[in-house]
Protein backbone atom coordinates (compact mmCIF):
# COMPACT_ATOMS: atom_id res chain seq x y z
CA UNK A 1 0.00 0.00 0.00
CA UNK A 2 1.95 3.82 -1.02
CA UNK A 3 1.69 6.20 1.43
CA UNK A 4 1.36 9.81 -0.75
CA UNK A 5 3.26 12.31 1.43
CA UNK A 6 0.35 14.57 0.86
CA UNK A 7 -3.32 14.98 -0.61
CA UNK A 8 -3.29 15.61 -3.98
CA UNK A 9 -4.46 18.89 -5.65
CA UNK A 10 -7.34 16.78 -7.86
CA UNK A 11 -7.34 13.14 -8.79
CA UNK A 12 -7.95 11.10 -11.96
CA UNK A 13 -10.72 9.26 -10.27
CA UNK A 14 -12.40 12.67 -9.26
CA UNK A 15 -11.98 13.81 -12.99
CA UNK A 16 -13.63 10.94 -14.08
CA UNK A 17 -16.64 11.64 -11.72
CA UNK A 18 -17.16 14.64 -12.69
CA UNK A 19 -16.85 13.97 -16.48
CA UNK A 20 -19.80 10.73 -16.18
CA UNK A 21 -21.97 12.91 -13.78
CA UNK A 22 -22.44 15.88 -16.45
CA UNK A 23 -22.44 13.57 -19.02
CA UNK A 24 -24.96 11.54 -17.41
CA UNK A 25 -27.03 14.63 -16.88
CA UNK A 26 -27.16 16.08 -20.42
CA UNK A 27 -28.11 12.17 -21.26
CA UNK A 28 -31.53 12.31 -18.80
CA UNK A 29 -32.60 16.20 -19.55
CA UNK A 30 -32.31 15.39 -23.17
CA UNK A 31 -34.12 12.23 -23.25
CA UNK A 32 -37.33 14.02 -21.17
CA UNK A 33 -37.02 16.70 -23.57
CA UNK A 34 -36.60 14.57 -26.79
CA UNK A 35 -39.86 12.74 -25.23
CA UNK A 36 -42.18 15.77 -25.13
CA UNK A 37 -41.07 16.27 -21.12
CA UNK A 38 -41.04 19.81 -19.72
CA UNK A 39 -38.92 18.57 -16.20
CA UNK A 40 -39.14 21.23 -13.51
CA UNK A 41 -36.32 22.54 -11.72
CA UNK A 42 -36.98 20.68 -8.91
CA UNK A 43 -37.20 17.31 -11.03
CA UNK A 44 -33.78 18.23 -12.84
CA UNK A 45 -31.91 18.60 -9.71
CA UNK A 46 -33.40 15.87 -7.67
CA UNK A 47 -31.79 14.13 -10.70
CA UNK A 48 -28.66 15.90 -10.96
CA UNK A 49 -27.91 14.64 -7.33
CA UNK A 50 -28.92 11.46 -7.55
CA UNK A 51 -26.76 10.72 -10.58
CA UNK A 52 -23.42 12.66 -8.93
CA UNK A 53 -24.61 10.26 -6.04
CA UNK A 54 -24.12 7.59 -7.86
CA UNK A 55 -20.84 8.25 -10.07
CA UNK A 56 -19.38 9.02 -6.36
CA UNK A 57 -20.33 5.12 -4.84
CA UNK A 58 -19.01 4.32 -8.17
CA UNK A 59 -15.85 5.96 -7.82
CA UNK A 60 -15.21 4.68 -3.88
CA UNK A 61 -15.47 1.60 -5.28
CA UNK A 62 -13.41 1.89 -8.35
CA UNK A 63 -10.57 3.38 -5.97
CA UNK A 64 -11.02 -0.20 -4.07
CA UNK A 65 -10.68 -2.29 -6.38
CA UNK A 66 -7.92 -0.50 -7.77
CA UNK A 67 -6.18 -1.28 -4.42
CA UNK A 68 -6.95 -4.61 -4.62
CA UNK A 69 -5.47 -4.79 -7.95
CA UNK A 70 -2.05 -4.54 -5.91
CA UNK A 71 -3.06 -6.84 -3.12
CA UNK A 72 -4.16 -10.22 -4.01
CA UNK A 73 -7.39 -8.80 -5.55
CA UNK A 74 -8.55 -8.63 -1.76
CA UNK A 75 -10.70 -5.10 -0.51
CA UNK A 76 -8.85 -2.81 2.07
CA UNK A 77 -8.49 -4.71 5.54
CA UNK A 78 -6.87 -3.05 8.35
CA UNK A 79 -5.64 -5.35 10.08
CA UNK A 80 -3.13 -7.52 7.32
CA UNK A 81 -1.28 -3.97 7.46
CA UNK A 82 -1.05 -2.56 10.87
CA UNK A 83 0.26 -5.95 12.20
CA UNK A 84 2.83 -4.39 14.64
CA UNK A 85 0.05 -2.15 16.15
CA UNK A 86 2.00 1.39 14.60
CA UNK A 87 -1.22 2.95 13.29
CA UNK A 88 -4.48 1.65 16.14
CA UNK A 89 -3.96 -0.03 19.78
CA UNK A 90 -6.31 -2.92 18.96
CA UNK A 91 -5.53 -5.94 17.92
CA UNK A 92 -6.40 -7.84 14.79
CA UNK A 93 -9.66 -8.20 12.77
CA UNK A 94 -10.53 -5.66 15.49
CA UNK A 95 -9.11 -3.29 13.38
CA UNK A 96 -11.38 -3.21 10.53
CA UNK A 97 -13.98 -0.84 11.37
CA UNK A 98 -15.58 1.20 8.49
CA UNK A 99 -13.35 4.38 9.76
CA UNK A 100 -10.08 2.45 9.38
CA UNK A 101 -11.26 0.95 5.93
CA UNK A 102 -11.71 4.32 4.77
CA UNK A 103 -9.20 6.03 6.40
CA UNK A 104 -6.76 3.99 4.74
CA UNK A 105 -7.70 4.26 1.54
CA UNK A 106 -7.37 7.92 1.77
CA UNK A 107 -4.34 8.14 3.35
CA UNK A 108 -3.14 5.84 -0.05
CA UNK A 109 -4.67 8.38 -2.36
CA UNK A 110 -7.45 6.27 -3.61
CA UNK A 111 -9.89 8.96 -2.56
CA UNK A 112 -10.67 11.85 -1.06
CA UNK A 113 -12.57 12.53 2.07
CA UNK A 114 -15.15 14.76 0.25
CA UNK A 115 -16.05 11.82 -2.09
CA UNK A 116 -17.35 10.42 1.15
CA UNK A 117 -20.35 12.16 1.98
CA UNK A 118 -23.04 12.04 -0.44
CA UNK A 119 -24.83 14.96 -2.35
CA UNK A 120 -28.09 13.84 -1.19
CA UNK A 121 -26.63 13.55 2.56
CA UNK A 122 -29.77 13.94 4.88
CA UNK A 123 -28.19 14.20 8.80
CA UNK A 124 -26.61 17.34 9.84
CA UNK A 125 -24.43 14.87 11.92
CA UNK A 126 -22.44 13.31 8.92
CA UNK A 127 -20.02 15.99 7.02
CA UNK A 128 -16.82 16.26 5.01
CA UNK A 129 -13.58 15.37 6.81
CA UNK A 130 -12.04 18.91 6.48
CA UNK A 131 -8.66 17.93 8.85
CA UNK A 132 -7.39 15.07 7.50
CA UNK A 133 -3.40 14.63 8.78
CA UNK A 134 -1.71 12.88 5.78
CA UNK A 135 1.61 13.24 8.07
CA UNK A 136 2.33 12.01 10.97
CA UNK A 137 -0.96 11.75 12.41
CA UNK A 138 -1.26 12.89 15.69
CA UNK A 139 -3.51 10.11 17.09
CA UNK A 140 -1.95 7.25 15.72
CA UNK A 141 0.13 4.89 18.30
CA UNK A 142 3.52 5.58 16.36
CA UNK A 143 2.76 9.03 13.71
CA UNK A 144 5.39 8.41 11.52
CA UNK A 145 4.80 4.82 11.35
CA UNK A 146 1.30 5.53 10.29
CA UNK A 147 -1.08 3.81 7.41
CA UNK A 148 -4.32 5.44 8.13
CA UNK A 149 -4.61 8.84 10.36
CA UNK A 150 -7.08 7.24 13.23
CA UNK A 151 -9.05 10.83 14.00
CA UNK A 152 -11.02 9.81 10.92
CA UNK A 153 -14.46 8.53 12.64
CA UNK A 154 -17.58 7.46 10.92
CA UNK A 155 -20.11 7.51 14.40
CA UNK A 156 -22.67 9.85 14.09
CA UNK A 157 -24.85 8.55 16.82
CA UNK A 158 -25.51 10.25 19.89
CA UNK A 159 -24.40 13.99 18.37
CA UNK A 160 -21.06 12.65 17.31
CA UNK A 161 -20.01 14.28 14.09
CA UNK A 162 -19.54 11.01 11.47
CA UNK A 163 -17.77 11.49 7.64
CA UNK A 164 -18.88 9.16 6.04
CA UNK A 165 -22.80 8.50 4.13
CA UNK A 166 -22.67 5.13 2.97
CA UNK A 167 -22.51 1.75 4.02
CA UNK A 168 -20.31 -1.20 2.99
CA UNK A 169 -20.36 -5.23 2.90
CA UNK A 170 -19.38 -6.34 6.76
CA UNK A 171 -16.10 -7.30 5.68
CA UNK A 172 -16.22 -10.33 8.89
CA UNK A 173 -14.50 -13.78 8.33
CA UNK A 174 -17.29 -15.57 7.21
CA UNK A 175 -17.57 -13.29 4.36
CA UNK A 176 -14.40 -12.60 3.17
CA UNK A 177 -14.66 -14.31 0.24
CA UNK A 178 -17.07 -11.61 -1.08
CA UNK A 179 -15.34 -8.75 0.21
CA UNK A 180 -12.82 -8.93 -2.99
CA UNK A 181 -12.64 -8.42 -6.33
CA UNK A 182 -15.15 -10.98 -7.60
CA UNK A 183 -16.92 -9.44 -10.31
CA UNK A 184 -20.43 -10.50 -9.43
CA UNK A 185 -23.33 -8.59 -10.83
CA UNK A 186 -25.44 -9.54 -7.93
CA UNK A 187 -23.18 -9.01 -4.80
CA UNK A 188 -23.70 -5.51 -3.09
CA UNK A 189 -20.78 -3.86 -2.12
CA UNK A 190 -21.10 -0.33 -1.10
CA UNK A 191 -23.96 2.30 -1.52
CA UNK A 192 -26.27 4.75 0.33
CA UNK A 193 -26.71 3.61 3.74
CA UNK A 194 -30.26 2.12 5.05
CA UNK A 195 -32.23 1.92 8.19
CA UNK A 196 -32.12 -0.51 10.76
CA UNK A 197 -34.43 -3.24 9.97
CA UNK A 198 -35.74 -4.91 13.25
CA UNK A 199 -36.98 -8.47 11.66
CA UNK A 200 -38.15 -10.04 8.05
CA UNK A 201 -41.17 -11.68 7.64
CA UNK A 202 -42.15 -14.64 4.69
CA UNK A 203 -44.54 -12.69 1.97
CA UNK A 204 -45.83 -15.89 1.08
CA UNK A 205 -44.69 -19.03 -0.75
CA UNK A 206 -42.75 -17.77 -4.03
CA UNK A 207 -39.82 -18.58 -5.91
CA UNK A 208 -37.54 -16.97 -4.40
CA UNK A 209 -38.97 -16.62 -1.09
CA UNK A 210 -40.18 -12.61 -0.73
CA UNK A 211 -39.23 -11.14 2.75
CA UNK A 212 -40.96 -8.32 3.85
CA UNK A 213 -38.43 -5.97 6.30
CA UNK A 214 -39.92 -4.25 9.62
CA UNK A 215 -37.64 -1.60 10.18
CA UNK A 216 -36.66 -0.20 13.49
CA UNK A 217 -38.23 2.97 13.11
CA UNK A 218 -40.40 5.00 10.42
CA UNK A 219 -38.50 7.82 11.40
CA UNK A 220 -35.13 6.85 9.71
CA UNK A 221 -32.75 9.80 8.35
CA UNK A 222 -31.93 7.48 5.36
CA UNK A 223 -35.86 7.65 3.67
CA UNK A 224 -34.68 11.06 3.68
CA UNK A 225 -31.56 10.71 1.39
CA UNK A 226 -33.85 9.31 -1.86
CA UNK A 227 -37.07 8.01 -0.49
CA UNK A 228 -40.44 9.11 0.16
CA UNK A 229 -41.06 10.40 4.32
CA UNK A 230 -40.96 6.30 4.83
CA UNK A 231 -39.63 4.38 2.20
CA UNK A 232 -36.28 3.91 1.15
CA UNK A 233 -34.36 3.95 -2.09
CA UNK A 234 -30.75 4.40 -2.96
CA UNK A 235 -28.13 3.53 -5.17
CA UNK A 236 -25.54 0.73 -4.56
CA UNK A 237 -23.06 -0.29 -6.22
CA UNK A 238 -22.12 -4.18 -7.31
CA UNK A 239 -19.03 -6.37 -7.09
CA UNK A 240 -18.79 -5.79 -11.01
CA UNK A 241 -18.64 -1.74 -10.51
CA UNK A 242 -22.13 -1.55 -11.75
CA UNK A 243 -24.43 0.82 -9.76
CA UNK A 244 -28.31 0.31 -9.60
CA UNK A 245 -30.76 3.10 -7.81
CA UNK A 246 -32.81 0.61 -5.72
CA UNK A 247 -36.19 1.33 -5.13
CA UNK A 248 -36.52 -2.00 -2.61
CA UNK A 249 -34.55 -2.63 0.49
CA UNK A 250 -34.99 -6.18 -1.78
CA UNK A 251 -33.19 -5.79 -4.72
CA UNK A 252 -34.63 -8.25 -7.32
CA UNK A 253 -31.33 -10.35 -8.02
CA UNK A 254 -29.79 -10.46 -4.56
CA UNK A 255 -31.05 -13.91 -3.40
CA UNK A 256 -29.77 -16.33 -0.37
CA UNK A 257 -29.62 -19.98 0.17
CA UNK A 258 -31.74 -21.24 2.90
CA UNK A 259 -33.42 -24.45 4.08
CA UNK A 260 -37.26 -24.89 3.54
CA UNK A 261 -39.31 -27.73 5.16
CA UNK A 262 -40.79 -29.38 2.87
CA UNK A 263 -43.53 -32.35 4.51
CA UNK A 264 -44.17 -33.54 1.69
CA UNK A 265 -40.69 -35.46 0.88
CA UNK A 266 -40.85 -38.14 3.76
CA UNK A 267 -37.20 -38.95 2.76
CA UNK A 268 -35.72 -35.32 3.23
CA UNK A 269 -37.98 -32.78 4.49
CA UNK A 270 -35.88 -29.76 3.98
CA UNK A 271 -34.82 -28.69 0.97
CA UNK A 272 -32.47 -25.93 -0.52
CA UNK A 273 -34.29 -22.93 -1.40
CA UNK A 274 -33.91 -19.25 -2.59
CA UNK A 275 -34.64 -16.26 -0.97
CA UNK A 276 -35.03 -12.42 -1.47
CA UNK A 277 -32.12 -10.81 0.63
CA UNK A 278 -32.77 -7.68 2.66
CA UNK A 279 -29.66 -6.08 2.10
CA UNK A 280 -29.10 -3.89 5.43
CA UNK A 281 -30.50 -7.43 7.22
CA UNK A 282 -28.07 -10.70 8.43
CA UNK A 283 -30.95 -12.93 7.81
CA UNK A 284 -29.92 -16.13 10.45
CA UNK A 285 -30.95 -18.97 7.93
CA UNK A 286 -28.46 -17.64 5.46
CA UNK A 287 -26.46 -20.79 4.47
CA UNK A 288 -22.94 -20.29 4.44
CA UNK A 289 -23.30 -16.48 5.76
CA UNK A 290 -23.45 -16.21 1.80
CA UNK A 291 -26.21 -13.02 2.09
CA UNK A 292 -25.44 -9.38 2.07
CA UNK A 293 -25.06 -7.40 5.03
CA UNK A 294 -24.48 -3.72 4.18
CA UNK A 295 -23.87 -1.12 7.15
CA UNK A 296 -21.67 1.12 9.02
CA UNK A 297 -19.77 -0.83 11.26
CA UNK A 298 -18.13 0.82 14.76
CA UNK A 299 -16.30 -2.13 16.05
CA UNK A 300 -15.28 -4.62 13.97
CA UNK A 301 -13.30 -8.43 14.60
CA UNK A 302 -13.16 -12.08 13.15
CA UNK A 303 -16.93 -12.95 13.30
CA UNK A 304 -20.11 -11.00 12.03
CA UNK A 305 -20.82 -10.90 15.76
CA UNK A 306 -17.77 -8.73 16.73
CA UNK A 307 -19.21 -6.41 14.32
CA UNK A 308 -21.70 -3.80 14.91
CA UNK A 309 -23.31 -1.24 13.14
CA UNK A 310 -24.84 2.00 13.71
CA UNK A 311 -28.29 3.32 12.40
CA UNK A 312 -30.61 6.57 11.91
């Protein structure tokens, strides 16, 4: 991992962000106007931000994979770099909290702190870094010894100030294998962060399963960032770099594997089965752990249990 002795002025990857949000722009005005469309400019914004929302989840991820191009095609983890214990005090997968994931790649120069805070950011709580210490940071164990500068924090609960809008795979063990450069079309990966859904409940026998997710609250700062005053939608972006705006904390093509009791096989009563995956969700019947778990994640260690996220 390089270690840029300071920010730079203005990156490729930021270029390129800005060059496919305008571009994308002129595409959606022209094609309302080309179809007899007169948007308003309320429409034409709400637009403008979603799509510069979406090239920036785009370009976090592009600046991970790009630094798992030089590291065994594996995403940023923490803790296979700060092994002698020069950057955080804790030990281990403890290390790989959302703030250290992202800290580190901006201390490498993958991306910049304000491509961390989306345009359609709806808590007063969550802002752009404006102090980050590319030298010698003054909070980390040994400063000049430093990968990541550890002042970087992502909780915005309880009036904390957080910098950072979107959520991520739980990079825990069980999981590693998707936190990597797969190229799957249907893993989630990173994207606007969702409320905290209290439980799932079966929609009925389908193929795949529907689940229907109770959320915590109908309160939730995230309905805010795209949604209606109680729904959510976002955009995430896929393990192939793709991003879809999701109208359903169910995307259509992110399934599980699960068991299903079926009486009417006397021989073997349950039975592999698909289901929709609520991605903010760690559904318990997941086989393998092999469903999505998207959030922003305060501690962090070997197991999904270690891990926990924060909501609003």
């Amino acid at each position: 991992m390089r270690r840029p002795s300071a920010r730079p002025a203005f990156t490729l990857t930021e270029l390129a962000i800005t060059i496919a949000a305008s571009a994308g722009l002129l595409t959606v005005v022209s094609m309302m106007l080309g179809a007899g469309a007169q948007p308003d400019a309320d429409t034409i914004r709400a637009q403008s931000i979603q799509l510069k929302d979406a090239t920036q989840i785009r370009g976090i991820h592009q600046g991970i994979i790009i630094f798992a191009q030089n590291n065994q095609d594996v995403y940023p983890l923490p803790s296979r770099f700060d092994k002698q214990d020069m950057t955080v005090a804790v030990k281990g997968a403890a290390k790989d909290t959302s703030a250290n994931i992202m800290s580190m790649l901006v201390f490498a120069g993958f991306i910049p702190t304000d491509l961390l805070i989306s345009p359609a950011e709806s808590s007063a709580n969550i802002r752009i870094y404006q102090n980050y210490e590319f030298n010698n940071p003054a909070k980390a164990q040994v400063p000049a010894q430093a990968l990541w500068d550890p002042a970087f924090s992502v909780d915005f609960t309880d009036g904390q100030t957080g910098y950072l809008s979107y959520a991520h795979q739980i990079p825990a063990t069980e999981r590693l294998a998707r936190w990597a450069s797969t190229f799957s079309a249907t893993e989630p990966i990173i994207g606007n962060r969702g409320p905290e859904v209290a439980a799932v409940r079966d929609a009925g026998v389908t193929i795949p399963r529907d689940s229907v997710p109770i959320c915590a609250t109908k309160k939730s700062m995230t309905f805010r960032i795209h949604g209606g005053p109680d729904t959510w939608e976002g955009n995430i972006a896929y393990n192939d770099n793709h991003v879809n705006f999701e109208t359903s904390l169910t995307p259509a093509d992110v399934q599980y594997t699960t068991l299903t009791f079926n009486p009417a096989d006397g021989n073997n009563q349950w039975v592999q089965a698909r289901a929709r995956d609520v991605i903010f969700f760690d559904e318990p019947d997941a086989l393998k752990r092999e469903n999505a778990y998207l959030g922003i994640f305060t501690h962090a260690g070997e197991s999904t249990k270690n891990f926990r996220a924060i909501w609003d």
